[in-house]
Protein backbone atom coordinates (compact mmCIF):
# COMPACT_ATOMS: atom_id res chain seq x y z
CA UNK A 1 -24.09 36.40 -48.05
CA UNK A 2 -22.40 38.20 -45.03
CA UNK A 3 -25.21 36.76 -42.80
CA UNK A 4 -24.92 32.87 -44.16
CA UNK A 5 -20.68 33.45 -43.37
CA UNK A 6 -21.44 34.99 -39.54
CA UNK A 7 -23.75 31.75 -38.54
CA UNK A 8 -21.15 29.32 -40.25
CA UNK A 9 -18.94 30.88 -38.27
CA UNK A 10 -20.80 30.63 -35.18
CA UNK A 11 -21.49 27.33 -35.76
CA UNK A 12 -17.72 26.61 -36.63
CA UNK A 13 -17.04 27.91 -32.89
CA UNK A 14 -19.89 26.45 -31.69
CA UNK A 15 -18.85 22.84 -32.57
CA UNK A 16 -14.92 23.76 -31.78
CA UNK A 17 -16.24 24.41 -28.00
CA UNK A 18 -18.12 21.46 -27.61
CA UNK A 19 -14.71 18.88 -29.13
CA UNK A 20 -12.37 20.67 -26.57
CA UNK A 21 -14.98 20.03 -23.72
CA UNK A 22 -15.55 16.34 -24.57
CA UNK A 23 -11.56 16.43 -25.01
CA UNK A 24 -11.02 17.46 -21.56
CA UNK A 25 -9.54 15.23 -19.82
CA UNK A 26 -11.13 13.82 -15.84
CA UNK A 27 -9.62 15.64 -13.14
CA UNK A 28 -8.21 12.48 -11.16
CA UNK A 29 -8.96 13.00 -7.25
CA UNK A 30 -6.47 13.42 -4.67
CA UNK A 31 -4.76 10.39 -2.97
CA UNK A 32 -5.98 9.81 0.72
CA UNK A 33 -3.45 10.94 3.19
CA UNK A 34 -0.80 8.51 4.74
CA UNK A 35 -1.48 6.98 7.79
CA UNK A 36 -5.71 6.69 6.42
CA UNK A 37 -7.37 3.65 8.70
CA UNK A 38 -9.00 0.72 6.93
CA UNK A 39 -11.67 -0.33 8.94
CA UNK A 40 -13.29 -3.13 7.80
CA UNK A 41 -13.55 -2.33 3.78
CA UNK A 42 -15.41 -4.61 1.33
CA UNK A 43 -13.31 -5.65 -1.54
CA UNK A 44 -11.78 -8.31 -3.93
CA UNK A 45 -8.40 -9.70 -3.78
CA UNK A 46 -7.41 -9.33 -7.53
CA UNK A 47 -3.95 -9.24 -10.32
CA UNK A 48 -2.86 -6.27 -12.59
CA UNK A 49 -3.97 -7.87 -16.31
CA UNK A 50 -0.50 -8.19 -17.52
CA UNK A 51 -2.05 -8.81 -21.11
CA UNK A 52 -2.95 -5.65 -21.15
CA UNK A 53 -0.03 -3.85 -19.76
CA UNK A 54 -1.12 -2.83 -16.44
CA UNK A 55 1.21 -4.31 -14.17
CA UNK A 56 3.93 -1.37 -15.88
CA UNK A 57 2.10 1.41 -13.13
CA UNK A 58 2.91 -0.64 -10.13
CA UNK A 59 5.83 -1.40 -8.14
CA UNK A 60 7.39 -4.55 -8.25
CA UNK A 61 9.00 -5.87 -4.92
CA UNK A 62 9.92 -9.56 -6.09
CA UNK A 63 9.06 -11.23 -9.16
CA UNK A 64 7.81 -9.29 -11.76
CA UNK A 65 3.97 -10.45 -11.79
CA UNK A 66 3.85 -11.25 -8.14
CA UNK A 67 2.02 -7.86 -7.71
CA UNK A 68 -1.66 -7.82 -5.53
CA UNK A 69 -4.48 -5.20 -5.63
CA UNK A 70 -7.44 -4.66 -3.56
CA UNK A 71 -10.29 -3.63 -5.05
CA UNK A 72 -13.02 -1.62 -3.13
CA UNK A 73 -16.75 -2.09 -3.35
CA UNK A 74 -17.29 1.36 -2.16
CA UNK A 75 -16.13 5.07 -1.89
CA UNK A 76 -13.23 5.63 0.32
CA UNK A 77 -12.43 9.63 1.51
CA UNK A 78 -11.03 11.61 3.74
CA UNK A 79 -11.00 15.20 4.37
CA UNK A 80 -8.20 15.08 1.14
CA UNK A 81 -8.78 12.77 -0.75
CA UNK A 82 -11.26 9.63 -2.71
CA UNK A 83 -10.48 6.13 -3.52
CA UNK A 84 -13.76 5.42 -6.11
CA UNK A 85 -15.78 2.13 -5.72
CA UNK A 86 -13.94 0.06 -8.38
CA UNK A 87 -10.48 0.99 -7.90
CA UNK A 88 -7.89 -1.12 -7.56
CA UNK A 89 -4.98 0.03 -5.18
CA UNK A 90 -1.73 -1.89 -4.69
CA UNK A 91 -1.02 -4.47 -1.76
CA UNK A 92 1.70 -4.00 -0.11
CA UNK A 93 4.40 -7.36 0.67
CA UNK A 94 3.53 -8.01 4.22
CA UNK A 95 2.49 -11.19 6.10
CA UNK A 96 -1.25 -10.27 5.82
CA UNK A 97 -0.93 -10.47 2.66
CA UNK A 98 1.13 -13.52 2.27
CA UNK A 99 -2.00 -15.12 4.10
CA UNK A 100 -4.48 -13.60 1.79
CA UNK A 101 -2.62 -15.11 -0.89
CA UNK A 102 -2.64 -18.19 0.46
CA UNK A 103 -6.63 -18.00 1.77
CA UNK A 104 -7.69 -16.97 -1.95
CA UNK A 105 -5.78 -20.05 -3.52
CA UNK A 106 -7.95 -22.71 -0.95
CA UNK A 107 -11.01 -20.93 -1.89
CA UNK A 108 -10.55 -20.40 -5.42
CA UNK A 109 -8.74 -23.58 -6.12
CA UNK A 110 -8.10 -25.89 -3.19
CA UNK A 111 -4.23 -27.17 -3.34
CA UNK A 112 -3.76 -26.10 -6.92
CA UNK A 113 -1.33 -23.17 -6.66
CA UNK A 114 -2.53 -20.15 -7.98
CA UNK A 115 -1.97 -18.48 -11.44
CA UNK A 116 -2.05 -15.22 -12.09
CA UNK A 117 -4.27 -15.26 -15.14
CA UNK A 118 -7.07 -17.24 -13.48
CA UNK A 119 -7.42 -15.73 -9.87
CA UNK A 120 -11.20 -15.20 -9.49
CA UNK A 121 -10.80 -12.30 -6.93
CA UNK A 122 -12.32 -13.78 -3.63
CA UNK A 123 -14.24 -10.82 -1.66
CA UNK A 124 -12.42 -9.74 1.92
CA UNK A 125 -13.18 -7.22 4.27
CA UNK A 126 -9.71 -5.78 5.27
CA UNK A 127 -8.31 -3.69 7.98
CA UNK A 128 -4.81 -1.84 7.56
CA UNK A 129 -3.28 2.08 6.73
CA UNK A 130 -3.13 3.96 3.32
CA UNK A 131 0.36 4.76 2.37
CA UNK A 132 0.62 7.60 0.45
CA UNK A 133 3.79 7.68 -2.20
CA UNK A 134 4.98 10.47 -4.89
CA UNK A 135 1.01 11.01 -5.20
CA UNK A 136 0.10 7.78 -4.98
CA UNK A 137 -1.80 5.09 -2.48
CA UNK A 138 -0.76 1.79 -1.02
CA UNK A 139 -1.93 -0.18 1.25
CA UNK A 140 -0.67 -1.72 4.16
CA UNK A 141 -2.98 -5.13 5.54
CA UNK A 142 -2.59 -6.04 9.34
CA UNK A 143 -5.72 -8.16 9.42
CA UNK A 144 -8.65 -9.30 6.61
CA UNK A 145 -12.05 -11.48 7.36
CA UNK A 146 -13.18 -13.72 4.58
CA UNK A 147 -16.32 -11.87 3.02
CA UNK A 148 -18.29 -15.57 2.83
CA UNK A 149 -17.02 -15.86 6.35
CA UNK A 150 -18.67 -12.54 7.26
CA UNK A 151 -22.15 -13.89 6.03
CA UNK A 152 -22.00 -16.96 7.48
CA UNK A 153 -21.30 -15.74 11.22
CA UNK A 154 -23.92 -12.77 11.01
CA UNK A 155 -27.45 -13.67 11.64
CA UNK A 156 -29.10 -15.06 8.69
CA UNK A 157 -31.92 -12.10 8.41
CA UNK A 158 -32.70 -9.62 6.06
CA UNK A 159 -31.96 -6.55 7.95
CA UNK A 160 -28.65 -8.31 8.71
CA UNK A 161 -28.07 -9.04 5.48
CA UNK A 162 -28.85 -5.24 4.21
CA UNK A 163 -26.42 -3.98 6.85
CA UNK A 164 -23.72 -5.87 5.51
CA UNK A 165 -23.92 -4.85 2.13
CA UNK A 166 -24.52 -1.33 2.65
CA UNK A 167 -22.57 -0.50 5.54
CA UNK A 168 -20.26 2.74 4.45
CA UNK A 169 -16.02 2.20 4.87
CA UNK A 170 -16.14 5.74 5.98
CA UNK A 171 -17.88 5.42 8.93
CA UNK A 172 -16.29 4.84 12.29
CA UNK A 173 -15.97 1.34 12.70
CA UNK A 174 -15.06 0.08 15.78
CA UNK A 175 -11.96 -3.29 15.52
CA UNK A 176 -12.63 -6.50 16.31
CA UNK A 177 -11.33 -7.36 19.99
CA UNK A 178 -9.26 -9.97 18.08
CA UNK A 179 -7.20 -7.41 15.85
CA UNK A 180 -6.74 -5.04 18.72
CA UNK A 181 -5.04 -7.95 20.64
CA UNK A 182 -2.93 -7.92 17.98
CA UNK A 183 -2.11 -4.73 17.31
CA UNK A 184 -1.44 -4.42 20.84
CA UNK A 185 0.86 -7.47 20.97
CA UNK A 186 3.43 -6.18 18.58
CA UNK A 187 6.59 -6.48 19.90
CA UNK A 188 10.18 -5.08 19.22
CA UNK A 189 12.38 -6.60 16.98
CA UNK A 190 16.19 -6.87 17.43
CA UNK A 191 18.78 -6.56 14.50
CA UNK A 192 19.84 -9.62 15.53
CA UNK A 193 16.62 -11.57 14.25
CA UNK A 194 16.89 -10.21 10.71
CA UNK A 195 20.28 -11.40 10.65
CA UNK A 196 19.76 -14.69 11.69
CA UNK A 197 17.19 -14.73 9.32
CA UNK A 198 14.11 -15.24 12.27
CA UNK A 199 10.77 -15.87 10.63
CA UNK A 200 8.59 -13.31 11.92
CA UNK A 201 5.33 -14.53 13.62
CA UNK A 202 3.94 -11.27 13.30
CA UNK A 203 4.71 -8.19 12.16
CA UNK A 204 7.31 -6.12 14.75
CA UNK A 205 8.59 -2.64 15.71
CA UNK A 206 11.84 -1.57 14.90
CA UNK A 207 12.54 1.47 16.99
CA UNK A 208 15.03 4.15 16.90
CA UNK A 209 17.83 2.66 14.63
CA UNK A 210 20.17 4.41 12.57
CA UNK A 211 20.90 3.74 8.90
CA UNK A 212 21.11 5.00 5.59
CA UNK A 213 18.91 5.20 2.72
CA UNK A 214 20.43 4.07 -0.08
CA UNK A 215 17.98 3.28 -3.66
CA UNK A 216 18.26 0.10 -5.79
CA UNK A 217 20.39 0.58 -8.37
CA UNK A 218 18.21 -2.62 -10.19
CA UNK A 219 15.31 -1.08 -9.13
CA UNK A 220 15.41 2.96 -9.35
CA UNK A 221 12.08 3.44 -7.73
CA UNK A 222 12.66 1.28 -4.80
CA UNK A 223 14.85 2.24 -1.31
CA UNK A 224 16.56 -0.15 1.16
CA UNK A 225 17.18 1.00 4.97
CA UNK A 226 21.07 0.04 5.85
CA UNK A 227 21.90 0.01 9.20
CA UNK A 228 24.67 1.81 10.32
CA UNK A 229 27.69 -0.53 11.52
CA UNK A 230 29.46 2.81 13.51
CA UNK A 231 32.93 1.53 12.81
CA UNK A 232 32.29 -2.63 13.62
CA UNK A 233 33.31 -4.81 11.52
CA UNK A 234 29.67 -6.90 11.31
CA UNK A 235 27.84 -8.15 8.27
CA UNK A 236 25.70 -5.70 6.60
CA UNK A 237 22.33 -5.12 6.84
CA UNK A 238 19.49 -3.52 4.97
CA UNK A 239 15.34 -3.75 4.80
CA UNK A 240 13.91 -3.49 1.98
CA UNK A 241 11.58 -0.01 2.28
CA UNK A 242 7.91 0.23 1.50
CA UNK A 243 6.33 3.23 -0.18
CA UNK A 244 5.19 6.30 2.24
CA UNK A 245 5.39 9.32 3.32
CA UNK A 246 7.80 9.17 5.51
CA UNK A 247 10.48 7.36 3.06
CA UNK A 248 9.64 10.57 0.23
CA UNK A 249 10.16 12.62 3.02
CA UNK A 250 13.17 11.37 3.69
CA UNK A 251 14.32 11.31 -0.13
CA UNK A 252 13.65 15.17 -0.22
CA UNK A 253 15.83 15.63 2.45
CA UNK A 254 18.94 13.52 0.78
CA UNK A 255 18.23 15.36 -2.70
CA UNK A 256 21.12 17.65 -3.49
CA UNK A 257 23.15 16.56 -0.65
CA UNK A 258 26.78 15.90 -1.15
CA UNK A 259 27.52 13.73 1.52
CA UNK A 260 25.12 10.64 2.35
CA UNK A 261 22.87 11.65 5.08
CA UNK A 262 22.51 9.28 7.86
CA UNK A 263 18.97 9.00 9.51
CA UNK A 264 17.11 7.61 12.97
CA UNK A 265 14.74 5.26 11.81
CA UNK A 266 11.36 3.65 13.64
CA UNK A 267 8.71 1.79 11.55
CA UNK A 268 6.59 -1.83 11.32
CA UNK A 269 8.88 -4.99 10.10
CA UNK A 270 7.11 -7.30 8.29
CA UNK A 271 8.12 -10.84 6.53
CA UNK A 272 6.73 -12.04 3.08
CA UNK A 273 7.90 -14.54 1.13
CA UNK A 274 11.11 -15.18 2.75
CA UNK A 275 11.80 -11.53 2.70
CA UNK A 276 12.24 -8.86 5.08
CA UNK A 277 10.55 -5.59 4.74
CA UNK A 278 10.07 -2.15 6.28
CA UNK A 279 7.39 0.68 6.48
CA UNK A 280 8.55 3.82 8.12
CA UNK A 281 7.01 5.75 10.28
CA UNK A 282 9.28 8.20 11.18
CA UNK A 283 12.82 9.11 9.69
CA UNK A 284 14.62 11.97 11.52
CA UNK A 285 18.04 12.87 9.93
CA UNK A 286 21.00 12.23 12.44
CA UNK A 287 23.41 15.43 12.97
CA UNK A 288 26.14 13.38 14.44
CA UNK A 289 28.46 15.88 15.34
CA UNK A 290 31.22 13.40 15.74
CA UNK A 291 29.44 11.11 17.87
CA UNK A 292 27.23 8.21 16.16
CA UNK A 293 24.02 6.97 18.67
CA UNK A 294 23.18 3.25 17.39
């Protein structure tokens, strides 16, 4: 009798151990670190399924299903973190993406404008930065390739072919001549633009301008840059902020603070849809010390 009760028990335990294991849940890996390079990664243009209630885990920077993900073919990792072949990461509102947008609905549909239920997520190879937010990965486009474009212009072999599908993201990839000249032609935007309201070409630098950061109060996990007027009586400005590293930064520093701290901003000024936006790069806080540098 005592022996059947001591291999129940066992057996009890046994079959405990093995629910909590299958109960565990998947350790999650890290985020890549801000500032990561896309080179060249393979991927699909695609929509949150707002049937199913995915579109509640991303930010919303307009309307509330005009939100974009990219995703990859293949692994993605640095010496922190993974992005897993089959994830989708957000898009960030920039004019890359605008023209992705507006490339996937003359491939996928010709002139009919595009729905969000029936995108067929055209393939790209895209260049751009990993933001990283509260944990979490964005990304920032600054140039994409059709992927039927790719195969068209490379050399209709079978070794050519097999590069182009197995090719790793993670290897050093030199850019295209054409996306350096653009990189490199980047040029400084004045205040004065936004407030006239300029349609941006391009994406430009703003560099070294003072502001505040000041949250949404109809949007709690979004920020806006205001620039600081020093005394003038002009018309108020503010940039919508994109998510990185250097805006949580910057929200660390203004937690617990009594007083609104002012800060030196530099970063990339993009345009989508009408709209102005901002990634920082750098926020330094200003200690003014009675005198206010513009």
């Amino acid at each position: 009798m005592a022996k059947n009760l001591i291999v129940s028990t066992l057996a009890l335990l046994a079959l405990t151990a093995s629910a909590t294991a299958t109960a565990a849940p998947v350790k999650k890996p890290k985020a890549l670190r801000d500032g990561f390079a896309l080179a060249g990664a393979y991927g699909e243009l695609t929509r949150p399924d707002h049937n199913a209630g995915d579109a509640s885990q991303y930010i919303s920077f307009g309307e509330a299903d005009d939100i974009w993900l990219f995703k990859f073919d293949a692994d993605v990792s640095d010496d922190q973190g993974r992005i897993k072949a089959g994830w989708a990461v957000q898009v960030l509102p920039s004019a890359a993406l605008e023209k992705m947008i507006a490339d996937a609905n003359d491939s996928a549909f010709g002139a009919k404008p595009i729905a969000a239920e029936e995108l067929s997520a055209p393939k790209y190879r895209l260049w751009g930065k990993i933001t990283k937010y509260r944990g979490r990965n964005f990304i920032f486009p600054t140039y994409f390739l059709s992927a039927e474009t790719v195969k068209r212009t490379e050399p209709a072999t079978q070794e050519a072919e097999t590069k182009i599908q197995t090719r790793d993201p993670n290897d050093p990839l030199s850019l295209p001549p054409e996306i350096i000249k653009k990189l490199q032609a980047r040029k400084v935007i004045r205040t004065e633009q936004l407030r006239k309201g300029s349609e941006l070409k391009q994406d430009s630098i703003l560099a070294d301008r003072t502001g505040f950061i000041v949250p949404l109060s109809r949007a709690p996990d979004r920020s806006e840059f205001v620039l600081d007027a020093l005394g003038r009586n002009v018309q108020r400005l503010s940039i919508a902020l994109l998510p990185c590293q250097a805006l949580e930064l910057a929200q660390r520093a203004e937690s617990g603070q009594l007083e609104q701290l002012r800060f030196k901003a530099a970063g990339i000024v993009t345009r989508y849809k009408g709209r102005h936006f901002l990634l920082l790069e750098r926020a330094a806080r200003v200690y003014s010390h009675g005198n206010f540098p513009g």
